[in-house]
N, C-alpha and C. Protein backbone atom coordinates (compact mmCIF):
# COMPACT_ATOMS: atom_id res chain seq x y z
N UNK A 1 9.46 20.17 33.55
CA UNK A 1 9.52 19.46 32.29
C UNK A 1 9.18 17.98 32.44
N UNK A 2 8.15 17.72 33.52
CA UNK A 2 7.64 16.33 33.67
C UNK A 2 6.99 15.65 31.76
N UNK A 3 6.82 16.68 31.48
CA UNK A 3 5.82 16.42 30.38
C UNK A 3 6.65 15.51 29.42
N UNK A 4 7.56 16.50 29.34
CA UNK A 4 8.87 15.87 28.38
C UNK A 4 9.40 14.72 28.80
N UNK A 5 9.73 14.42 30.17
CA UNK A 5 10.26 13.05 30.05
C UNK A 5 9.18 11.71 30.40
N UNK A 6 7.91 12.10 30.41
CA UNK A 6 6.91 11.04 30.43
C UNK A 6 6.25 10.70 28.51
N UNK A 7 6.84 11.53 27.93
CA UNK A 7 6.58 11.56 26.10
C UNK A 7 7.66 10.37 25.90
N UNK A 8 9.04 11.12 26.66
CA UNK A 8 10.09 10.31 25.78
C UNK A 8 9.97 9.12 26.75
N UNK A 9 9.40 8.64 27.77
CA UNK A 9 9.45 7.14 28.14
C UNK A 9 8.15 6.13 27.27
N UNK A 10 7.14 6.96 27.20
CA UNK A 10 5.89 6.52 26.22
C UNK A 10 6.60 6.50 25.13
N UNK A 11 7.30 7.06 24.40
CA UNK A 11 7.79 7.08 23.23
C UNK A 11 8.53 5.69 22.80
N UNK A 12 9.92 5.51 24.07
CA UNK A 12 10.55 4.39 24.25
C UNK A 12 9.87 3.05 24.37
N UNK A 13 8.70 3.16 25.29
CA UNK A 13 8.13 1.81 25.36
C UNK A 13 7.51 1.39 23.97
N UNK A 14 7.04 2.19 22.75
CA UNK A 14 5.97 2.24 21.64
C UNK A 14 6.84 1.72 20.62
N UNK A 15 7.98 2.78 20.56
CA UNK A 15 9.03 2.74 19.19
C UNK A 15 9.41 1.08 18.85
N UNK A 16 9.86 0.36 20.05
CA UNK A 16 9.46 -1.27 19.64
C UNK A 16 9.03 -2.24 18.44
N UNK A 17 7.46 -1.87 19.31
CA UNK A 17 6.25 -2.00 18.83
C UNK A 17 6.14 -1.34 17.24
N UNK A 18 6.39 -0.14 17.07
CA UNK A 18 5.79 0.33 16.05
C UNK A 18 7.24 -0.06 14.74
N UNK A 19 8.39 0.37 15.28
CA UNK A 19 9.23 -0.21 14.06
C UNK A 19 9.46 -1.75 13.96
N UNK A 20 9.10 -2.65 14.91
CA UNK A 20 9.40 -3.97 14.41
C UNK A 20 7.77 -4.79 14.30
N UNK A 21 7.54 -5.59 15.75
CA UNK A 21 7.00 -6.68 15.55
C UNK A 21 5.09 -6.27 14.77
N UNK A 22 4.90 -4.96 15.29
CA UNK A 22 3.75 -4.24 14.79
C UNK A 22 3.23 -4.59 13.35
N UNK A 23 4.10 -4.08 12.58
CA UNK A 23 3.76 -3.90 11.36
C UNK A 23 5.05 -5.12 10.31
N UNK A 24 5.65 -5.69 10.87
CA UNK A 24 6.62 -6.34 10.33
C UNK A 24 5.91 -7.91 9.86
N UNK A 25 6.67 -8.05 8.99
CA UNK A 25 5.87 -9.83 8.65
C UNK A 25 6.27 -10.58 9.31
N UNK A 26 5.42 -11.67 9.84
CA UNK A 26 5.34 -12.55 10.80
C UNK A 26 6.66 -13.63 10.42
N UNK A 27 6.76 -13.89 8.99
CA UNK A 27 7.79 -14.70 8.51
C UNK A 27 8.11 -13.80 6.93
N UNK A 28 8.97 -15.31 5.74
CA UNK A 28 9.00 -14.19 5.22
C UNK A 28 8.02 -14.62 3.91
N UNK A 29 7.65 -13.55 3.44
CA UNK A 29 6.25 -13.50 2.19
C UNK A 29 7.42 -14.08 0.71
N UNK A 30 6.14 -14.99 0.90
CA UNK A 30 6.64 -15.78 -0.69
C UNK A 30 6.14 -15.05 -1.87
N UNK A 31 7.20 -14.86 -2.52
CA UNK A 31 7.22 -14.54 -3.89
C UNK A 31 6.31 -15.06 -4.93
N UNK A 32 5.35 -13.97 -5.83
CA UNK A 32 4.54 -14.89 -6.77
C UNK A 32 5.21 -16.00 -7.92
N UNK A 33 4.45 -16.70 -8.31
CA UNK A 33 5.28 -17.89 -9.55
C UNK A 33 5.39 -17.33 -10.04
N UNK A 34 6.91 -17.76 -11.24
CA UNK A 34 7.20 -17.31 -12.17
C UNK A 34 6.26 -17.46 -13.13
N UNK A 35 5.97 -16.47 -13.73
CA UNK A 35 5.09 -16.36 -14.96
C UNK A 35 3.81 -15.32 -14.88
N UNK A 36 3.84 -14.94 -14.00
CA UNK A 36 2.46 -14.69 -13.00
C UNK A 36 2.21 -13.15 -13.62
N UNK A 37 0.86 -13.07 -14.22
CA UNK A 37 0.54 -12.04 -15.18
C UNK A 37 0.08 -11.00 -14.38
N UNK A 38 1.30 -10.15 -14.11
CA UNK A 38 0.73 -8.67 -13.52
C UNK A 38 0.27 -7.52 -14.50
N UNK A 39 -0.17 -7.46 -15.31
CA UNK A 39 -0.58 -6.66 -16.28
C UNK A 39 -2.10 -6.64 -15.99
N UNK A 40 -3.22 -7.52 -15.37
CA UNK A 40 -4.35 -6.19 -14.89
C UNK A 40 -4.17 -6.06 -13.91
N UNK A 41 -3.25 -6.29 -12.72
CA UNK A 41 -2.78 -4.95 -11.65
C UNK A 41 -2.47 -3.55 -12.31
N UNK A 42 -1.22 -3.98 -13.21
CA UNK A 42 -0.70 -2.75 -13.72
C UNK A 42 -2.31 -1.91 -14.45
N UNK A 43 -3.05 -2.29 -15.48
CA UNK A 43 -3.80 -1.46 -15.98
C UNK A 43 -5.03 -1.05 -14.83
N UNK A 44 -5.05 -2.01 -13.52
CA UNK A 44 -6.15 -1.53 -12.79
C UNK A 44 -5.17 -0.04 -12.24
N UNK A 45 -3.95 0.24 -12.02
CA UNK A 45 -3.39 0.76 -11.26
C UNK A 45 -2.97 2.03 -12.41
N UNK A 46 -3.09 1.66 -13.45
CA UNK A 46 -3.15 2.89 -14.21
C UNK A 46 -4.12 3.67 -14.48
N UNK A 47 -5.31 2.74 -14.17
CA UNK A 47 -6.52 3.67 -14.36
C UNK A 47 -7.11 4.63 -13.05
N UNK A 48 -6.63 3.79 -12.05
CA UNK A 48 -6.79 5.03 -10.78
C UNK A 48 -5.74 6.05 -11.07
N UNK A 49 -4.69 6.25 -11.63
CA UNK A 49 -4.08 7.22 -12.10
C UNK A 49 -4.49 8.70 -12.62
N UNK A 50 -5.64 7.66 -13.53
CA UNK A 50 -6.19 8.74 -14.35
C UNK A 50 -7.11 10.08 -13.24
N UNK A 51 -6.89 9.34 -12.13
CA UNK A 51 -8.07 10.06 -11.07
C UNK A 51 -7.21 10.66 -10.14
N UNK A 52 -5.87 10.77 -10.02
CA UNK A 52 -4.95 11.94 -9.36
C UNK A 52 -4.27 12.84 -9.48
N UNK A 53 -4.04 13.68 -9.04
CA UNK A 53 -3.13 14.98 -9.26
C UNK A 53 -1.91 14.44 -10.12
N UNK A 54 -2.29 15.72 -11.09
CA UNK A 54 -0.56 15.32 -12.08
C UNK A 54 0.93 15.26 -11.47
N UNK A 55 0.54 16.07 -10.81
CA UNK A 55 1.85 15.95 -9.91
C UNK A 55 2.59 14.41 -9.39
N UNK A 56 1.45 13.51 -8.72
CA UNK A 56 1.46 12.55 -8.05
C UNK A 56 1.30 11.48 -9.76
N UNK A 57 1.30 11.91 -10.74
CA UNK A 57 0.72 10.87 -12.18
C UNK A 57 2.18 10.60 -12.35
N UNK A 58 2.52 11.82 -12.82
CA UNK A 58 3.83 11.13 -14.05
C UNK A 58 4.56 10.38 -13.03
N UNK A 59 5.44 10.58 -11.68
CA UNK A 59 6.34 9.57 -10.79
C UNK A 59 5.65 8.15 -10.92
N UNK A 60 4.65 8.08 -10.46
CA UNK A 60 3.79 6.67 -10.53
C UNK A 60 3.97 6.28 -11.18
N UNK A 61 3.14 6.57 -12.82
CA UNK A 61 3.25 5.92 -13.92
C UNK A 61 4.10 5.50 -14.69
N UNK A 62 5.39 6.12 -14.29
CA UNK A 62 6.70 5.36 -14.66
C UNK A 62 6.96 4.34 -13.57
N UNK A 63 7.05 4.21 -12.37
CA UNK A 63 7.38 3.20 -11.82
C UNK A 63 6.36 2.10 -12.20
N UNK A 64 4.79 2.54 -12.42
CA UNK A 64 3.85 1.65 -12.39
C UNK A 64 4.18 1.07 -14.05
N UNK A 65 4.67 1.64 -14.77
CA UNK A 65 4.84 0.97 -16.22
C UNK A 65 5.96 -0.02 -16.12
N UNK A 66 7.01 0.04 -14.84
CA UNK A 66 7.90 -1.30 -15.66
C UNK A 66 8.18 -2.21 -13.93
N UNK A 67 7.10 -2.00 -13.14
CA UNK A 67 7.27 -2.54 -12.30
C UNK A 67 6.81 -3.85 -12.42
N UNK A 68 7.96 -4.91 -11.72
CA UNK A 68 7.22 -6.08 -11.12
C UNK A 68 5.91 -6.78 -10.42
N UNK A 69 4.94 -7.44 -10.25
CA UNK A 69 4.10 -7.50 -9.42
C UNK A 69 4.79 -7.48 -7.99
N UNK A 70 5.58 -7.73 -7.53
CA UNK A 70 5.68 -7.56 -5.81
C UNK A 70 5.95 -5.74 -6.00
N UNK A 71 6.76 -5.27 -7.31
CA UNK A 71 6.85 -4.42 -6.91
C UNK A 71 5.65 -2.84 -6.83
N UNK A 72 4.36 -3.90 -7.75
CA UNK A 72 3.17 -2.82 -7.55
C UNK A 72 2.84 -3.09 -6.65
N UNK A 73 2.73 -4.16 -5.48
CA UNK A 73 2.35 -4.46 -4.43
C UNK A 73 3.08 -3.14 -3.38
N UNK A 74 3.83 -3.09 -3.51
CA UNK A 74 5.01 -1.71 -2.83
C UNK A 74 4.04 -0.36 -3.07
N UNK A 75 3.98 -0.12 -4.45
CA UNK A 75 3.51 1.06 -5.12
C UNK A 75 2.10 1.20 -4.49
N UNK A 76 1.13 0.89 -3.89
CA UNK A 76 0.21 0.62 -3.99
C UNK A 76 -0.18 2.05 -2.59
N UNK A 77 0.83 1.98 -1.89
CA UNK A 77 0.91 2.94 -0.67
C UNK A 77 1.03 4.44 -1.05
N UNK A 78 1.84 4.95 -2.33
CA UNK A 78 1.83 6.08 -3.00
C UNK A 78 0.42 5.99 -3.84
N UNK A 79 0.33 5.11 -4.28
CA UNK A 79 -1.22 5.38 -5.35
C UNK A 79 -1.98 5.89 -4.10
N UNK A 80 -2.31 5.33 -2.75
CA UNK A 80 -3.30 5.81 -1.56
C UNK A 80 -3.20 6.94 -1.03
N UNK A 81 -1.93 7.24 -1.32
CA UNK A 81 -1.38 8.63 -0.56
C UNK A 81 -2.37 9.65 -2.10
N UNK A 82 -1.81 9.44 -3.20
CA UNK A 82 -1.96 10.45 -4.10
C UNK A 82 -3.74 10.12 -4.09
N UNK A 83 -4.24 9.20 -4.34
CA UNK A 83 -5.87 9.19 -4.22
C UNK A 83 -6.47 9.89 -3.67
N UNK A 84 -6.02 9.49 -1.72
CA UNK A 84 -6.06 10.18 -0.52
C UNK A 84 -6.00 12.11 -1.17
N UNK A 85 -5.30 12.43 -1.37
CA UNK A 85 -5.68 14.05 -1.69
C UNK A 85 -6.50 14.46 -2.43
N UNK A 86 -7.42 13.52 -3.62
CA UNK A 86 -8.49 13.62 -4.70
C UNK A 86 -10.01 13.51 -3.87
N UNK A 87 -9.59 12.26 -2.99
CA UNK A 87 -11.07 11.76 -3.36
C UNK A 87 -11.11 11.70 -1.39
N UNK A 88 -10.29 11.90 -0.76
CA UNK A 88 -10.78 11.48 1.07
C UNK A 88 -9.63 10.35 1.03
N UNK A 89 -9.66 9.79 2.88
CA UNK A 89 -9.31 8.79 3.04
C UNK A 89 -10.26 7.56 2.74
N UNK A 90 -11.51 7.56 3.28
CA UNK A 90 -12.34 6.78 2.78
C UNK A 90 -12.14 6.18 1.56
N UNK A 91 -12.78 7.37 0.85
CA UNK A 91 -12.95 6.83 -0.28
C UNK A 91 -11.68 6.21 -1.18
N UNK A 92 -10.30 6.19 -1.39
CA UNK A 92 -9.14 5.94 -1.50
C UNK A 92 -8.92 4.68 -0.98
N UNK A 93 -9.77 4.33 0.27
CA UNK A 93 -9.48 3.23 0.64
C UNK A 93 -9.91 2.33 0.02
N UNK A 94 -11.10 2.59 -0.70
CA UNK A 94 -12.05 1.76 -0.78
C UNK A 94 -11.69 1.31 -2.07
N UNK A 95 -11.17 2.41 -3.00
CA UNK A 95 -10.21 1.79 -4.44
C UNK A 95 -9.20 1.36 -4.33
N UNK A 96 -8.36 0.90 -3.27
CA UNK A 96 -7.32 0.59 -3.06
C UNK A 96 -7.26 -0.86 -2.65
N UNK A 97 -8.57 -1.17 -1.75
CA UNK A 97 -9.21 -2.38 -1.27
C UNK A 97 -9.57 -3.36 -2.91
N UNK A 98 -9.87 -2.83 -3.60
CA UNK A 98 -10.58 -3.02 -4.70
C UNK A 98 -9.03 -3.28 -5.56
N UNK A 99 -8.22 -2.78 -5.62
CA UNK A 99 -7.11 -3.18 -6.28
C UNK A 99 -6.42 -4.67 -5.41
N UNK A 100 -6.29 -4.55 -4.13
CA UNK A 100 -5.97 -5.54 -3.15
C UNK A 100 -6.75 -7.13 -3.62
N UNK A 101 -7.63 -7.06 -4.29
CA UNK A 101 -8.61 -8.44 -4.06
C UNK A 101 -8.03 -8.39 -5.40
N UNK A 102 -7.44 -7.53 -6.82
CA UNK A 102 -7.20 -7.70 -7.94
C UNK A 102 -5.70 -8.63 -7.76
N UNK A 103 -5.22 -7.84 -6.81
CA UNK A 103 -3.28 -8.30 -6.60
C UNK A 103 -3.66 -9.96 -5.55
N UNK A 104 -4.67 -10.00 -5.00
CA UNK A 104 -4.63 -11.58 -4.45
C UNK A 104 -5.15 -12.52 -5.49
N UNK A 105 -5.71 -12.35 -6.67
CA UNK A 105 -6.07 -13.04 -7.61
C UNK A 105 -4.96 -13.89 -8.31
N UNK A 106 -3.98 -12.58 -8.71
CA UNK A 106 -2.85 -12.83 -9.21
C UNK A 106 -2.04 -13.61 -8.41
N UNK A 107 -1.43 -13.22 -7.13
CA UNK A 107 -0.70 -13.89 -6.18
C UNK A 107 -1.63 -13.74 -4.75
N UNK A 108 -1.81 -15.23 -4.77
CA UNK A 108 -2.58 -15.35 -3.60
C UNK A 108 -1.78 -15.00 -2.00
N UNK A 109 -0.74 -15.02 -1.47
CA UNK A 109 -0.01 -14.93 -0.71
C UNK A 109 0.51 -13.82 -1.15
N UNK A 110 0.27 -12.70 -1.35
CA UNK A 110 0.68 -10.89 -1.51
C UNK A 110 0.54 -10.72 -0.18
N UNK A 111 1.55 -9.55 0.03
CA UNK A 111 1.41 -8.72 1.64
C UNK A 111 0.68 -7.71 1.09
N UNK A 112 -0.98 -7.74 1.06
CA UNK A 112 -2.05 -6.49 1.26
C UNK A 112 -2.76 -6.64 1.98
N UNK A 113 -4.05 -5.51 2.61
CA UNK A 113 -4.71 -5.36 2.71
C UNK A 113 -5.58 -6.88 3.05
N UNK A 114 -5.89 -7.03 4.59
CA UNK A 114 -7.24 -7.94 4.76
C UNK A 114 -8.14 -7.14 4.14
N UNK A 115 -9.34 -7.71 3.45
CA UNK A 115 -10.43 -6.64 3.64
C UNK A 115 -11.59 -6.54 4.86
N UNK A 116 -11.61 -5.11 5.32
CA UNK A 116 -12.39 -4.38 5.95
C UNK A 116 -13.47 -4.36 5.73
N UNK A 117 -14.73 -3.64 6.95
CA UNK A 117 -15.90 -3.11 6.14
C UNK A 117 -15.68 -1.60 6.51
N UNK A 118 -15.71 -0.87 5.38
CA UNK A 118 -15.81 0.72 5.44
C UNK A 118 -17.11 1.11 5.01
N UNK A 119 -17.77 1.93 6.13
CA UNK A 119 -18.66 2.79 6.00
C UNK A 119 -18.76 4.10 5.57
């Protein structure tokens, strides 16, 4: 059972890495100004709606109807997931990227998406 305990030491050295400094914010993300008009996030984010499984619509579209802007910033990972089963990963990304440059308009300092180049 070498196998097994060379997984769980790779495992140990990674888990670190992957639940903290990896993916964690460097400091902490400032909040958009008060006033700050998230309503064409919300309608960009309702209209990719219109392009996923019902299943994955109605949960969304209630959170996406009375959410905050940080909190469509959150939502934005379920809209990719539910896209992701319509249209590819690719392509999901690429409307999701496209919502990302909509949510830095609004609040320039949002935790999204650098943009990529996807081929």
């Amino acid at each position: 059972m070498d196998w097994q305990r060379a997984a769980q030491t790779l495992r140990m050295r990674w888990q670190p890495l992957v639940n903290g400094r990896l993916f964690a914010p460097v400091g902490p993300v400032p909040m958009p100004a008060v006033g700050t008009d998230e309503e064409p996030v919300r309608e960009a984010m309702q209209q990719l709606l219109d392009e996923v499984p019902a299943a994955y619509a109605g949960p969304l579209g209630r959170a996406i109807a009375t959410a905050d802007l940080p909190m469509l910033c959150l939502l934005r990972k379920p809209l990719l997931e539910a896209l992701v089963v319509r249209h590819g990963e690719l392509e999901g990304l690429r409307r999701v990227m496209r919502l990302d440059l909509l949510i830095r308009q609004s609040w320039p300092d949002a935790p999204v998406s650098r943009p990529i180049e996807l081929e």
